[in-house]
Protein backbone atom coordinates (compact mmCIF):
# COMPACT_ATOMS: atom_id res chain seq x y z
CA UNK A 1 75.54 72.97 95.88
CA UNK A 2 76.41 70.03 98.07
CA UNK A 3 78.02 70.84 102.03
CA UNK A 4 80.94 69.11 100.68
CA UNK A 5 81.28 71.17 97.46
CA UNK A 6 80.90 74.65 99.84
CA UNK A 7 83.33 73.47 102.32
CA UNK A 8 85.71 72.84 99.24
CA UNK A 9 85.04 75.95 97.30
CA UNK A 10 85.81 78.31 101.17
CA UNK A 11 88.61 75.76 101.59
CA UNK A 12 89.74 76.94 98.15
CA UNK A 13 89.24 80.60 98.77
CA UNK A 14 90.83 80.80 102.30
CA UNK A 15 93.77 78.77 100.43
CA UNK A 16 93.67 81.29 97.68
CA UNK A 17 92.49 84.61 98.20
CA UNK A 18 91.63 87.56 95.54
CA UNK A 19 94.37 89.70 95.46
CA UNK A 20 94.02 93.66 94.11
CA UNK A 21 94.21 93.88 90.30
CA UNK A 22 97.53 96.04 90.54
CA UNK A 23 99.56 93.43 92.08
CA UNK A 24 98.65 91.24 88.75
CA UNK A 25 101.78 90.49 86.79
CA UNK A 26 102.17 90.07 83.09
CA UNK A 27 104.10 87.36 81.93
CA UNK A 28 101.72 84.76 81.28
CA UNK A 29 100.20 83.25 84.51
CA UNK A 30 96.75 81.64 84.67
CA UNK A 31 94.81 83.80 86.61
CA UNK A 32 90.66 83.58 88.01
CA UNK A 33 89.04 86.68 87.88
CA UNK A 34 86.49 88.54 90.05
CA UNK A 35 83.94 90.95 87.91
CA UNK A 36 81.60 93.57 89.80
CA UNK A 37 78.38 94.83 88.38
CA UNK A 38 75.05 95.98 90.03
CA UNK A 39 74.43 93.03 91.51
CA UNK A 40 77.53 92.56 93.43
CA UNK A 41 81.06 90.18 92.75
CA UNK A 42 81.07 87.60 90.60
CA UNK A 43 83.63 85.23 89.35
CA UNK A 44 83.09 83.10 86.33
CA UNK A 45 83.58 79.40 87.00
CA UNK A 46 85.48 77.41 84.67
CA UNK A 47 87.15 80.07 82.71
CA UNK A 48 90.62 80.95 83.31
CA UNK A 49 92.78 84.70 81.83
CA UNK A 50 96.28 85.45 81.94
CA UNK A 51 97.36 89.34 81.86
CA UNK A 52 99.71 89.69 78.99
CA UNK A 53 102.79 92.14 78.32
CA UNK A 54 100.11 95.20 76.53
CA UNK A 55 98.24 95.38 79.48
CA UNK A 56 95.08 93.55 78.56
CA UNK A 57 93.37 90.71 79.85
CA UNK A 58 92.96 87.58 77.56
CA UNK A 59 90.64 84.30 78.23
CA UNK A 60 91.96 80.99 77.28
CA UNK A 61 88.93 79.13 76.35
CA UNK A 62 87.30 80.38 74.28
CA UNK A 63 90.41 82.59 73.10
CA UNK A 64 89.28 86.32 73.46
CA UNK A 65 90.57 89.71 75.28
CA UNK A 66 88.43 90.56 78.36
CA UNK A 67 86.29 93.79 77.90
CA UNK A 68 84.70 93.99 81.11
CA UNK A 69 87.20 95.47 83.94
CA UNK A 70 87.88 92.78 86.73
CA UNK A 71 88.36 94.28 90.13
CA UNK A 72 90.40 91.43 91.49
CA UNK A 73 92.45 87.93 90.80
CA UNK A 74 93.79 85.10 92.29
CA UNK A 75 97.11 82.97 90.61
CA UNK A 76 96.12 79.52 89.27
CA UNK A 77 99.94 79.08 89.86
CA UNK A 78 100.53 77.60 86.00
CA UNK A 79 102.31 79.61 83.27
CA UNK A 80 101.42 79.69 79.37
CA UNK A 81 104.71 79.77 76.91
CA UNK A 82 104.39 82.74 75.05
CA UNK A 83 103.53 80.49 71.91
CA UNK A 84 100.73 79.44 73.11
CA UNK A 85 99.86 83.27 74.45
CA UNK A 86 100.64 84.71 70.63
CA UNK A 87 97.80 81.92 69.30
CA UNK A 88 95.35 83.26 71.82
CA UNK A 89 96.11 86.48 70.71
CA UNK A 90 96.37 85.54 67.32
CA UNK A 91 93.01 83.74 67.41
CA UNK A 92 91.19 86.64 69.49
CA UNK A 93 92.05 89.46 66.69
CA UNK A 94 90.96 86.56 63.59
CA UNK A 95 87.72 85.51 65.73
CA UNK A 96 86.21 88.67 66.88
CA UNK A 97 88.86 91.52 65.09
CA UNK A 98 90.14 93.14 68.47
């Protein structure tokens, strides 16, 4: 990673910072998440979720609900339609049967 890229990415986080996972609305919002495991926090580049009306946790891209428990998020500030949240969900449960 460049200077320039890790002056972006903390210009990024100071701009948007995780927020606690119980302040996470449903509704459709494009969310990052942040994971924790052994090794410490981790979010996964490139791959975005929105929190959906049952609760769980769905990816966009690949389309699939999230297993693993994220401790925190941060808004992407862009909305799905629900259409395009019921073929995620649609796809998840014929893909992988959840």
């Amino acid at each position: 990673m460049t200077i320039a890229e890790r002056q972006a990415r903390e210009a990024h986080d100071r701009e948007n910072p995780w927020r606690p996972l119980h302040t996470a609305q449903a509704g459709g919002l494009i969310c990052d998440l942040l994971f924790d495991d052994l090794g410490g926090h981790y979010p996964i580049e490139e791959r975005h979720y929105f929190l959906d009306h049952d609760g769980e946790w769905y990816q966009l891209d690949p389309p699939r609900r999230v297993t693993i428990k994220p401790i925190n998020w941060r808004p992407a500030h862009v909305k799905l339609t629900p259409e395009r949240r019921a073929i995620i969900k649609r796809r998840d449960k014929e893909w992988y049967g959840s």
